[in-house]
C-alpha atoms as a PDB file:
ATOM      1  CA  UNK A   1      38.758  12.146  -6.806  1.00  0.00           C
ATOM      2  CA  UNK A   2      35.071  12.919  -8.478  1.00  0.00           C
ATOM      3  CA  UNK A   3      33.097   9.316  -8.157  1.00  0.00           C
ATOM      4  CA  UNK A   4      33.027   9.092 -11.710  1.00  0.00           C
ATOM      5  CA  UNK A   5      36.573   8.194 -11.718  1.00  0.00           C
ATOM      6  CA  UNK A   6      37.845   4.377 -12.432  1.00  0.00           C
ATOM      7  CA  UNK A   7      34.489   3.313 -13.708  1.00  0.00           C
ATOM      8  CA  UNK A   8      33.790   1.463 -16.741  1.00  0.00           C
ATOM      9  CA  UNK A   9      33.117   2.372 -20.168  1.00  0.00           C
ATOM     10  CA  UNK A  10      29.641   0.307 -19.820  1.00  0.00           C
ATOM     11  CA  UNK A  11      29.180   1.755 -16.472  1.00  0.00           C
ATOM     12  CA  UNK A  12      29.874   5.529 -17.843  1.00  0.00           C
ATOM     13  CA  UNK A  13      26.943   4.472 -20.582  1.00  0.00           C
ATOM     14  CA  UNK A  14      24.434   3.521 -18.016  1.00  0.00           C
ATOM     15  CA  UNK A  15      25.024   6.387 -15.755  1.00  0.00           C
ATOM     16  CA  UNK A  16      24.735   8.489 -18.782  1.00  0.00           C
ATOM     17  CA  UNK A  17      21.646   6.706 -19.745  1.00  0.00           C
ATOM     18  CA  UNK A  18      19.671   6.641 -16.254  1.00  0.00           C
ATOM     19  CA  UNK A  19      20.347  10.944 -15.967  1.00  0.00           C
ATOM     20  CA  UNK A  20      19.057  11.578 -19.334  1.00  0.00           C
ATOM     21  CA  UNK A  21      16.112   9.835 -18.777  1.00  0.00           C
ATOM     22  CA  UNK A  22      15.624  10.161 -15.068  1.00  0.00           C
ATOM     23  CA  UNK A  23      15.303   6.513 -14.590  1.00  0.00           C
ATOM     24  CA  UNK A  24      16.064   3.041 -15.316  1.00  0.00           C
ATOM     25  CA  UNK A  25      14.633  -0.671 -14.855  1.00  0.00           C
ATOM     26  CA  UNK A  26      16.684  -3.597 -15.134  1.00  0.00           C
ATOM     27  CA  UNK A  27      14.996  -5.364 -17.771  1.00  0.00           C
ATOM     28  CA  UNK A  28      15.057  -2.981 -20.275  1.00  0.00           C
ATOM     29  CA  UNK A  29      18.503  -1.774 -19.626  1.00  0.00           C
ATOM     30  CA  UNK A  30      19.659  -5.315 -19.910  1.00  0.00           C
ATOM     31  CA  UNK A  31      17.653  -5.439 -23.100  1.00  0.00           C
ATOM     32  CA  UNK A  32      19.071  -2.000 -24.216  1.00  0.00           C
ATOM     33  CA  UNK A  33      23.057  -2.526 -23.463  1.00  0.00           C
ATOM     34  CA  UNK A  34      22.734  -6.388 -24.287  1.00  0.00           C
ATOM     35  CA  UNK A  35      24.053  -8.147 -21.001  1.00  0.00           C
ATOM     36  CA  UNK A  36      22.253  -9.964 -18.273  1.00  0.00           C
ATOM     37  CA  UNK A  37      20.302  -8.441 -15.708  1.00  0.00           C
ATOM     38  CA  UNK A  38      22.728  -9.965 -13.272  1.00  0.00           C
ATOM     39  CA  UNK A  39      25.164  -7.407 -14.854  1.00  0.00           C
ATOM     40  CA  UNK A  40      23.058  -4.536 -15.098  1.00  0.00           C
ATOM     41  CA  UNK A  41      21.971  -4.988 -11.172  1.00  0.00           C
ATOM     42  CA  UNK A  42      26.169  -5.139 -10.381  1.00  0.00           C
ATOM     43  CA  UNK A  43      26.999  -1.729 -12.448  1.00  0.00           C
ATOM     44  CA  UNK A  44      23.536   0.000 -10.492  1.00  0.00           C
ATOM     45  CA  UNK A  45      25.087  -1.294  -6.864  1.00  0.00           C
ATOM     46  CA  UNK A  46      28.524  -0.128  -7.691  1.00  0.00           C
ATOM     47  CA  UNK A  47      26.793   3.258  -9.421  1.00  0.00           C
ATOM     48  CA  UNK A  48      24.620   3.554  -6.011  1.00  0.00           C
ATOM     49  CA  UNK A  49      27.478   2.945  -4.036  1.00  0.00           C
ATOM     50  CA  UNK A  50      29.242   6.472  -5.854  1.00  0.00           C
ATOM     51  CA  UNK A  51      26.152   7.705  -4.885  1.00  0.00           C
ATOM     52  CA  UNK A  52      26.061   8.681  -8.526  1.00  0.00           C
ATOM     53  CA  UNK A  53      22.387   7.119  -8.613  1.00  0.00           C
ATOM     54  CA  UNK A  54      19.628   5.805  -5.662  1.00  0.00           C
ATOM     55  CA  UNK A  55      18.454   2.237  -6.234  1.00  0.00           C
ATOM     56  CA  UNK A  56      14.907   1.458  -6.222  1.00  0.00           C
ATOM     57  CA  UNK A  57      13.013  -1.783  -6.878  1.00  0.00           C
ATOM     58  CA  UNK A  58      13.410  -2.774 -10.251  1.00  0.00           C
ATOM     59  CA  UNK A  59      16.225   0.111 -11.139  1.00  0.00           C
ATOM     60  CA  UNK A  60      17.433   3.028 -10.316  1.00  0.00           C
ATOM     61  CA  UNK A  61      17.099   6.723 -10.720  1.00  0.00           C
ATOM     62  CA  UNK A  62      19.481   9.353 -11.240  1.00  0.00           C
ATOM     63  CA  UNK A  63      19.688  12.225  -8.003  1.00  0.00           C
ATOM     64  CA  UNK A  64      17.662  15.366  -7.951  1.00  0.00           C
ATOM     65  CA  UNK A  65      20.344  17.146  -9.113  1.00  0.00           C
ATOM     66  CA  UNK A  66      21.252  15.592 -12.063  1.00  0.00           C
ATOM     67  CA  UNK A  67      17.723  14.320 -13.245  1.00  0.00           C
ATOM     68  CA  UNK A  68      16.893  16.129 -16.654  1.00  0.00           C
ATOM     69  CA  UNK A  69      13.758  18.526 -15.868  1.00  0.00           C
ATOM     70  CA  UNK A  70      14.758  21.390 -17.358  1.00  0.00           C
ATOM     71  CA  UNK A  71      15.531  24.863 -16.397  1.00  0.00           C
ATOM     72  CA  UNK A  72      13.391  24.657 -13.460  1.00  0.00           C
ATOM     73  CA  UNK A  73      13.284  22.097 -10.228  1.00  0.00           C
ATOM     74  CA  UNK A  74      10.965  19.200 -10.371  1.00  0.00           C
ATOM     75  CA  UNK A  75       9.932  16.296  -8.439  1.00  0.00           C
ATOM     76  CA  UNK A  76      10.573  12.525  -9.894  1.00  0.00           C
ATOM     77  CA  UNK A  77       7.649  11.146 -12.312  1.00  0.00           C
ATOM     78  CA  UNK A  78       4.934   9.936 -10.567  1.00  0.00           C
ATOM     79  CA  UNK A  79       5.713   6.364 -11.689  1.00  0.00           C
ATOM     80  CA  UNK A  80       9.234   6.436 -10.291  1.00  0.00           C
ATOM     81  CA  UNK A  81       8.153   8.045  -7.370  1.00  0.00           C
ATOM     82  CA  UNK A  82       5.328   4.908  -6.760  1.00  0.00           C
ATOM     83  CA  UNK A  83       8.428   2.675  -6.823  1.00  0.00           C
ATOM     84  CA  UNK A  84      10.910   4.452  -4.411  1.00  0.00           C
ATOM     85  CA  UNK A  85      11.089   2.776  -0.865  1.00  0.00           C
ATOM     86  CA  UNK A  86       8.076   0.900  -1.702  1.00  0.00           C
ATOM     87  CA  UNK A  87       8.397  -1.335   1.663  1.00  0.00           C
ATOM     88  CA  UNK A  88       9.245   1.511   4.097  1.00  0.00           C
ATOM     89  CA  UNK A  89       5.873   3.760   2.670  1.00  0.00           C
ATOM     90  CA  UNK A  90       3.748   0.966   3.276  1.00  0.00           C
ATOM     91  CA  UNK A  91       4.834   0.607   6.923  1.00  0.00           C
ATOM     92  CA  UNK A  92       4.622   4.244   7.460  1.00  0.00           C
ATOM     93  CA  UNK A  93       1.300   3.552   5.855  1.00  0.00           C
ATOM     94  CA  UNK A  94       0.287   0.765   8.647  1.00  0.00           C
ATOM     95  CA  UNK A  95       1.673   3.144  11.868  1.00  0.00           C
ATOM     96  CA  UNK A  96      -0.257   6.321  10.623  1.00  0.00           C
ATOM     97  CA  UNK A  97      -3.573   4.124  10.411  1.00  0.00           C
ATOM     98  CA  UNK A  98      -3.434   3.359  13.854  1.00  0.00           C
ATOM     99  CA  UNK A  99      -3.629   6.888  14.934  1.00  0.00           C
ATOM    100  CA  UNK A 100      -6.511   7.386  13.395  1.00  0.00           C
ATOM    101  CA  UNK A 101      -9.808   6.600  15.450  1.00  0.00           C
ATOM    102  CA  UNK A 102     -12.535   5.731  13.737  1.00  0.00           C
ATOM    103  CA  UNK A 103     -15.515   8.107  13.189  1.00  0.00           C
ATOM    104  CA  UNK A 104     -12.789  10.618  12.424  1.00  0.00           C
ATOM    105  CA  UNK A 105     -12.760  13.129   9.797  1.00  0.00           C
ATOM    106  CA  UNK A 106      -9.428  14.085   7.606  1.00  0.00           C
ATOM    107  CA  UNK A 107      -7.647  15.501   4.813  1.00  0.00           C
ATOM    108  CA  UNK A 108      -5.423  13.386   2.959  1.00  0.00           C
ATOM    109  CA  UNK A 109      -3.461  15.290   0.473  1.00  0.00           C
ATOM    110  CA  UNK A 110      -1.334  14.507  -2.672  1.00  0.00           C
ATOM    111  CA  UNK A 111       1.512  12.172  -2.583  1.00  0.00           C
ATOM    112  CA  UNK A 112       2.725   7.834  -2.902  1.00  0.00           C
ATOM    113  CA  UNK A 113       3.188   7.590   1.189  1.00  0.00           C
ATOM    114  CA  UNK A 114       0.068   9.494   1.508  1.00  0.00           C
ATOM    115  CA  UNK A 115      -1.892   7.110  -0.783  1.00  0.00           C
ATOM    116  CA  UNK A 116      -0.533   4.215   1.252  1.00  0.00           C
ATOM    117  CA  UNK A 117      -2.097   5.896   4.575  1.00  0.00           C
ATOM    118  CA  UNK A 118      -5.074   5.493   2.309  1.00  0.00           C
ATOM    119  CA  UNK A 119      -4.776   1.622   1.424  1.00  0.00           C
ATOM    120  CA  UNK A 120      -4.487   0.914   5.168  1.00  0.00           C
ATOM    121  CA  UNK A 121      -7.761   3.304   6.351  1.00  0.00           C
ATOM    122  CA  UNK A 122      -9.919   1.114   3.859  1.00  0.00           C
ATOM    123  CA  UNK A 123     -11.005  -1.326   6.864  1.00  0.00           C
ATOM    124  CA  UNK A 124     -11.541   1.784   9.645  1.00  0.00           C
ATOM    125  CA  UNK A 125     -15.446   2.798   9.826  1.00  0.00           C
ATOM    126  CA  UNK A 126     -17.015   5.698  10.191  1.00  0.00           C
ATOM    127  CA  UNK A 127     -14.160   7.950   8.277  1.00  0.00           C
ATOM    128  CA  UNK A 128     -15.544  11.225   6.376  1.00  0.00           C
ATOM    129  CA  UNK A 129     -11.772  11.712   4.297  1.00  0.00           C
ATOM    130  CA  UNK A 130     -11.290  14.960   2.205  1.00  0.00           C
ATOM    131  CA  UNK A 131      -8.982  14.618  -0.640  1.00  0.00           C
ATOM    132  CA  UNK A 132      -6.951  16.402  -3.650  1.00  0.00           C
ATOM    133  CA  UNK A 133      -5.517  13.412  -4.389  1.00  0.00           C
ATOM    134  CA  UNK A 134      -7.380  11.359  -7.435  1.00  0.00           C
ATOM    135  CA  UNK A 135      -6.280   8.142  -6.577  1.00  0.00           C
ATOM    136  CA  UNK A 136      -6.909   8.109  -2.820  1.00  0.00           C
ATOM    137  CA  UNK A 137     -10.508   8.583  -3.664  1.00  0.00           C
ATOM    138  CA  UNK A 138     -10.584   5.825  -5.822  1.00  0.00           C
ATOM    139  CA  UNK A 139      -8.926   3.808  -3.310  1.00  0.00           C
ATOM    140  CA  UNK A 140     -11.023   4.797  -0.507  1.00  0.00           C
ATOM    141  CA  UNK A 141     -14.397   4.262  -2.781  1.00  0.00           C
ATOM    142  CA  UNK A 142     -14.670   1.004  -2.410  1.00  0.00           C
ATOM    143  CA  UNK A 143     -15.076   1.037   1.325  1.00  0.00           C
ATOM    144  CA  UNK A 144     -18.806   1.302   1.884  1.00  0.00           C
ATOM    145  CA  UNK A 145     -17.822   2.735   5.858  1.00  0.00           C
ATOM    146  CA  UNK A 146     -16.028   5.602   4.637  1.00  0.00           C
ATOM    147  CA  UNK A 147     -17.681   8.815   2.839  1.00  0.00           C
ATOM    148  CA  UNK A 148     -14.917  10.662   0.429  1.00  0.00           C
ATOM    149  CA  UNK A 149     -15.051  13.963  -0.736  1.00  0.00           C
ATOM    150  CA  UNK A 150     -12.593  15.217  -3.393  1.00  0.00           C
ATOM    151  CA  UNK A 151     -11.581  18.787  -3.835  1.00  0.00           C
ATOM    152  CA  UNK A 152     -12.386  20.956  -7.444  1.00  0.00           C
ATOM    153  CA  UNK A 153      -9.635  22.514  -9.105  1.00  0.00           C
ATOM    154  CA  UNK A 154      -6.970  21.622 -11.918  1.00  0.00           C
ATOM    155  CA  UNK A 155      -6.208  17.528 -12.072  1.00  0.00           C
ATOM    156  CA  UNK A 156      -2.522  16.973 -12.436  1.00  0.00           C
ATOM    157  CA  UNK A 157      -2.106  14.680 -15.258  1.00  0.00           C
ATOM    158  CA  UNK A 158       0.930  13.265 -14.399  1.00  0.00           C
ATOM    159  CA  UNK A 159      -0.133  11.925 -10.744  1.00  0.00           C
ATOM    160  CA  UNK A 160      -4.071  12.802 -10.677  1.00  0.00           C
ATOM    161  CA  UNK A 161      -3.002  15.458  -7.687  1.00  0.00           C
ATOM    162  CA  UNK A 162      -5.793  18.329  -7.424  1.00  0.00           C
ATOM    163  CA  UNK A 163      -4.317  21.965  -7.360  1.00  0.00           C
ATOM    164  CA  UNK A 164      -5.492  25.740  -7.615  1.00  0.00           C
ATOM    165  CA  UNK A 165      -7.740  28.363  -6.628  1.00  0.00           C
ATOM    166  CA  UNK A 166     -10.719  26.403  -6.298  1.00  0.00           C
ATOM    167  CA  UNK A 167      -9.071  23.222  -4.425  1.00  0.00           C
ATOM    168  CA  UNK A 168      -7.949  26.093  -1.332  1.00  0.00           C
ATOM    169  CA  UNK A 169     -11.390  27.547  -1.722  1.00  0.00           C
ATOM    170  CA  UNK A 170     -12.846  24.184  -0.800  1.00  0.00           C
ATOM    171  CA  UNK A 171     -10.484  23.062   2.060  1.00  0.00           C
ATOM    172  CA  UNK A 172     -11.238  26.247   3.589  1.00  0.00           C
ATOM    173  CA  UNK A 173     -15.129  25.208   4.160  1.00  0.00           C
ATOM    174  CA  UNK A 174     -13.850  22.453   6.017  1.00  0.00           C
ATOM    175  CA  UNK A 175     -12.678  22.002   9.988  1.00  0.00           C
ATOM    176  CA  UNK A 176     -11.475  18.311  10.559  1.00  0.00           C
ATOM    177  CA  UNK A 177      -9.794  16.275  13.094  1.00  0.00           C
ATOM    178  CA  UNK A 178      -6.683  15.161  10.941  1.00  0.00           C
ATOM    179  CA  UNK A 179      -4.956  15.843   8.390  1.00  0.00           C
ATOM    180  CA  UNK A 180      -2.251  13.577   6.724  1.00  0.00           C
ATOM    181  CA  UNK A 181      -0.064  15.652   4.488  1.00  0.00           C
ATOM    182  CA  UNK A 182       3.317  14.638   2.485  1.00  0.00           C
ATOM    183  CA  UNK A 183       6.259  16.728   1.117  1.00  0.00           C
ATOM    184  CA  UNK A 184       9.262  16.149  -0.887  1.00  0.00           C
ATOM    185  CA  UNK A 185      11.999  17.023   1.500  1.00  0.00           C
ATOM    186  CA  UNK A 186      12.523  17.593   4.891  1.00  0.00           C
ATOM    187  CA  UNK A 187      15.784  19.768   6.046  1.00  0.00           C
ATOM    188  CA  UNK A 188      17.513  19.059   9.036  1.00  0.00           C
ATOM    189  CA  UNK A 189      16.380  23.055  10.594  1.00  0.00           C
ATOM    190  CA  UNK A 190      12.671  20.756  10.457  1.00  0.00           C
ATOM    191  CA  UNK A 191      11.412  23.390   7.025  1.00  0.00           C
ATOM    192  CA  UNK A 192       9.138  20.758   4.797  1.00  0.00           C
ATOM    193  CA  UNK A 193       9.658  21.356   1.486  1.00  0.00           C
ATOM    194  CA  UNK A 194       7.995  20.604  -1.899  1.00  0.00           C
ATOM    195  CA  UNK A 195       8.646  21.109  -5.964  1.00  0.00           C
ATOM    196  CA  UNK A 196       4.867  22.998  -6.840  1.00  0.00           C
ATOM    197  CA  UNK A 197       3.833  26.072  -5.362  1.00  0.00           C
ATOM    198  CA  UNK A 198       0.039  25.232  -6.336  1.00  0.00           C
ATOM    199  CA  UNK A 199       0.316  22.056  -4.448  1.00  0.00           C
ATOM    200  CA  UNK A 200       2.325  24.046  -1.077  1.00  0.00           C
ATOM    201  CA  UNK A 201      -0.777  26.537  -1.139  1.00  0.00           C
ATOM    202  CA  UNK A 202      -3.266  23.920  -0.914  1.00  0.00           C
ATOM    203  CA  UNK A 203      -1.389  21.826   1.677  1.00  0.00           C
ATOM    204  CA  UNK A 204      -1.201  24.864   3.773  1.00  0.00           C
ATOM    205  CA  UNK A 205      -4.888  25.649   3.573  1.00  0.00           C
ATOM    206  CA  UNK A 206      -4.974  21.486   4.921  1.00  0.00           C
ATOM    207  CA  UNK A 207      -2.809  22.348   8.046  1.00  0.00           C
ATOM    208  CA  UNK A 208      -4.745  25.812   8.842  1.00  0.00           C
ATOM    209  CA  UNK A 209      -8.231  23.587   8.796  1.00  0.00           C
ATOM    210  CA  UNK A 210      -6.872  20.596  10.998  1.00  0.00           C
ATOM    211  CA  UNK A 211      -6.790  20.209  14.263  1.00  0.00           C
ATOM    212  CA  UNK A 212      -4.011  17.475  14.012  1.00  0.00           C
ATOM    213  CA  UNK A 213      -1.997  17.024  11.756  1.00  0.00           C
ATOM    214  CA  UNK A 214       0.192  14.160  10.797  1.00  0.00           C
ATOM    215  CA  UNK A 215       3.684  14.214   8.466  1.00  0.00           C
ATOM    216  CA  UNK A 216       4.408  11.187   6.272  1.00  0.00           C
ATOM    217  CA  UNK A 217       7.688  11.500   5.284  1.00  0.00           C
ATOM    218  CA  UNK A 218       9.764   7.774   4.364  1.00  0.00           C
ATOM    219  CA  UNK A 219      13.684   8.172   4.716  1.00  0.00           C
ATOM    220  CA  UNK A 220      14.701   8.914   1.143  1.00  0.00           C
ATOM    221  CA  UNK A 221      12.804  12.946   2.160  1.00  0.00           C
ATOM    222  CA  UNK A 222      15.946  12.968   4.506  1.00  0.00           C
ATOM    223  CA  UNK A 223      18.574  13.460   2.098  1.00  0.00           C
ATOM    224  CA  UNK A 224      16.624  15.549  -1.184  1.00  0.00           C
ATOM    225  CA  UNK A 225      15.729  18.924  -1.827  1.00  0.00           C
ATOM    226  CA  UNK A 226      13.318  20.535  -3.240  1.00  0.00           C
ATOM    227  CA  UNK A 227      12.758  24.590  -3.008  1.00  0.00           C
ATOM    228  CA  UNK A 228       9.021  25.719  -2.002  1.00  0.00           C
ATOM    229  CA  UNK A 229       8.777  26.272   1.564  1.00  0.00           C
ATOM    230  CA  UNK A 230       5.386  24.221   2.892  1.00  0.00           C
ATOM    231  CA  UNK A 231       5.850  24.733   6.563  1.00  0.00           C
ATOM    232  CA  UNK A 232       7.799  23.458   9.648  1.00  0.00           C
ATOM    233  CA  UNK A 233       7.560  20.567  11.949  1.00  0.00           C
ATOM    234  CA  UNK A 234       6.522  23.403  14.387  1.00  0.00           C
ATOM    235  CA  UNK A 235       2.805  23.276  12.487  1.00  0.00           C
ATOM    236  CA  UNK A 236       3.153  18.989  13.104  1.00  0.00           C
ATOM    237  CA  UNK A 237       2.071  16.668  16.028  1.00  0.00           C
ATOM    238  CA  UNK A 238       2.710  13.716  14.285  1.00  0.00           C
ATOM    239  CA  UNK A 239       5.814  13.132  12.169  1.00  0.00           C
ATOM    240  CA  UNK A 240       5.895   8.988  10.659  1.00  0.00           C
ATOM    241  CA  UNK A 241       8.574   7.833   9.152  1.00  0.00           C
ATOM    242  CA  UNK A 242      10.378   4.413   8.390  1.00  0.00           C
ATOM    243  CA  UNK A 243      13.319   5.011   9.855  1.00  0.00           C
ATOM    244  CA  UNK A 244      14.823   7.113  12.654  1.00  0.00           C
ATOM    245  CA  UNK A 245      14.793  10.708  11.449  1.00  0.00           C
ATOM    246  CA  UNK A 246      18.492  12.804  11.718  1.00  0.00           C
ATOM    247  CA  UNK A 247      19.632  13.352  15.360  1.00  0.00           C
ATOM    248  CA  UNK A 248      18.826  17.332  14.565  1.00  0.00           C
ATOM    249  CA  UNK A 249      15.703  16.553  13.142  1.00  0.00           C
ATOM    250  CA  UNK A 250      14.886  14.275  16.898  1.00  0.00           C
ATOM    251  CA  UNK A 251      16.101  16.709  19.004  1.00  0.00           C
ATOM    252  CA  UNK A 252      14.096  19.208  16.924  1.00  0.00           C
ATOM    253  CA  UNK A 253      10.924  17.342  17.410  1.00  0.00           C
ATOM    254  CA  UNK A 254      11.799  16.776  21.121  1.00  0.00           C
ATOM    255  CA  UNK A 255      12.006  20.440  21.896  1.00  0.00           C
ATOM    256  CA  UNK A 256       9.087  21.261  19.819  1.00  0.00           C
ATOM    257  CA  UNK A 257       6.539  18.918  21.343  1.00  0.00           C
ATOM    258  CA  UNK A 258       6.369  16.493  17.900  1.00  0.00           C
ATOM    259  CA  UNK A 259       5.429  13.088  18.243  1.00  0.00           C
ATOM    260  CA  UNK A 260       7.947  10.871  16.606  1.00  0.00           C
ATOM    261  CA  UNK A 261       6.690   7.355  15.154  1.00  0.00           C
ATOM    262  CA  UNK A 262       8.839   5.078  12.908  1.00  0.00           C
ATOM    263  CA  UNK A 263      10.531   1.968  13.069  1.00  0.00           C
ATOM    264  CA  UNK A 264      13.799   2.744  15.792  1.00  0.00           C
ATOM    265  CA  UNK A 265      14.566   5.025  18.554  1.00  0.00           C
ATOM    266  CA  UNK A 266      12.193   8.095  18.922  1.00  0.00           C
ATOM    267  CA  UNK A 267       9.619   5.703  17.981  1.00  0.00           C
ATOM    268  CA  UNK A 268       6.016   6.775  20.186  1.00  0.00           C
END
């Protein structure tokens, strides 16, 4: 029986609502279907529950494969994206800025869990950090104890990510310590995985310069897709995450020599 089945006519109007625009809050979907938010926040559980849509504070958003991007695959807005798993990025945030020393130097590259890496470095000292990533640099600015560099190239307008040509041409005149790098999706086989093949190129020019280098990936990566090939967890020491990876993804990093830190078993 497809999900869909037995649900209500005001249920069949949200669902229909939240894919065609990718998202939903509650407040303006009460507004929208006139009912209380109390209501709207019981159709989203029993929606999330069908696994028809994944709850995130304040709403929901429809699945990768039924958001409505076209002809070709794309990531969530950046806005959406800022408000998945908000609690489990910051924590992966906290653990991934105590494995950085200070005096170090680093890439940090595009992406929400990435920028929250960022929000918890701003007390280290001594930090040179390399960035494509617009609003880490305006993050890390404030702190007088760490210099920031930004990458040239194109500006992504819809999440102030830096991509192209010239962004790979100036990671490559760099050699660091770290590098902190995101992705979309991980696959159980341990392939990372991202939507823009500008942004992959540039991320893979961050691994090649690094001499660590650290995955941030919260638990919502575990279950999407996404079809540029980034790299493997073979090219990772550190993978952080918020909560216990799959057991193939573990045993993966076990036989591989990856350092697994997150909030269960596995944890380092």
């Amino acid at each position: 029986m497809p999900p869909e089945a037995h649900i209500g006519e005001r249920q069949q109007a949200l669902l229909a609502h939240i894919r065609s625009h990718g998202s939903g809050q509650v407040e303006s979907l009460a507004d929208q279907f006139e009912v209380t938010p109390q209501t709207i926040r019981r159709d989203l559980n029993i929606l999330c529950n069908r696994k028809l849509l994944q709850r995130v504070h304040g709403g929901a958003v429809a699945p990768d494969d039924t958001a409505p991007y076209g002809p070709e695959p794309a990531n969530l807005d950046y806005a959406t994206r800022l408000v998945i798993n908000m609690e489990g990025k910051d924590r992966i945030g906290k653990m991934t800025s105590r494995i950085i020393p200070a005096g170090a130097s680093m890439f940090i590259n595009i992406g929400t869990t990435t920028e929250r890496v960022a929000y918890h470095l701003t007390k280290h000292s001594g930090l040179l950090v390399i960035t494509n990533n617009i609003n880490i640099a305006n993050t890390l600015r404030r702190s007088k104890a760490i210099r920031v560099m930004t990458a040239g190239g194109l500006v992504r307008h819809e999440d102030g990510g830096i991509v192209g040509d010239a962004t790979e041409e100036f990671i490559d005149r760099f050699k660091v310590d770290y590098a902190v790098i995101g992705c979309s999706a991980l696959d159980e086989d341990g392939t990372i995985l991202e939507f823009d093949v500008r942004e992959v190129r540039v991320a893979q020019s961050i691994i090649r310069n690094a001499r660590s280098v650290i995955l941030v990936a919260d638990s919502t990566k575990f279950q999407r897709k996404a079809p540029v090939r980034l790299g493997s967890l073979a090219q990772v020491d550190y993978f952080v995450s918020d909560q216990p990876p799959p057991q193939a993804v573990l045993e993966y990093c076990a036989a591989i020599g990856v350092h697994v830190v997150g909030d269960g078993p596995g944890d380092g």
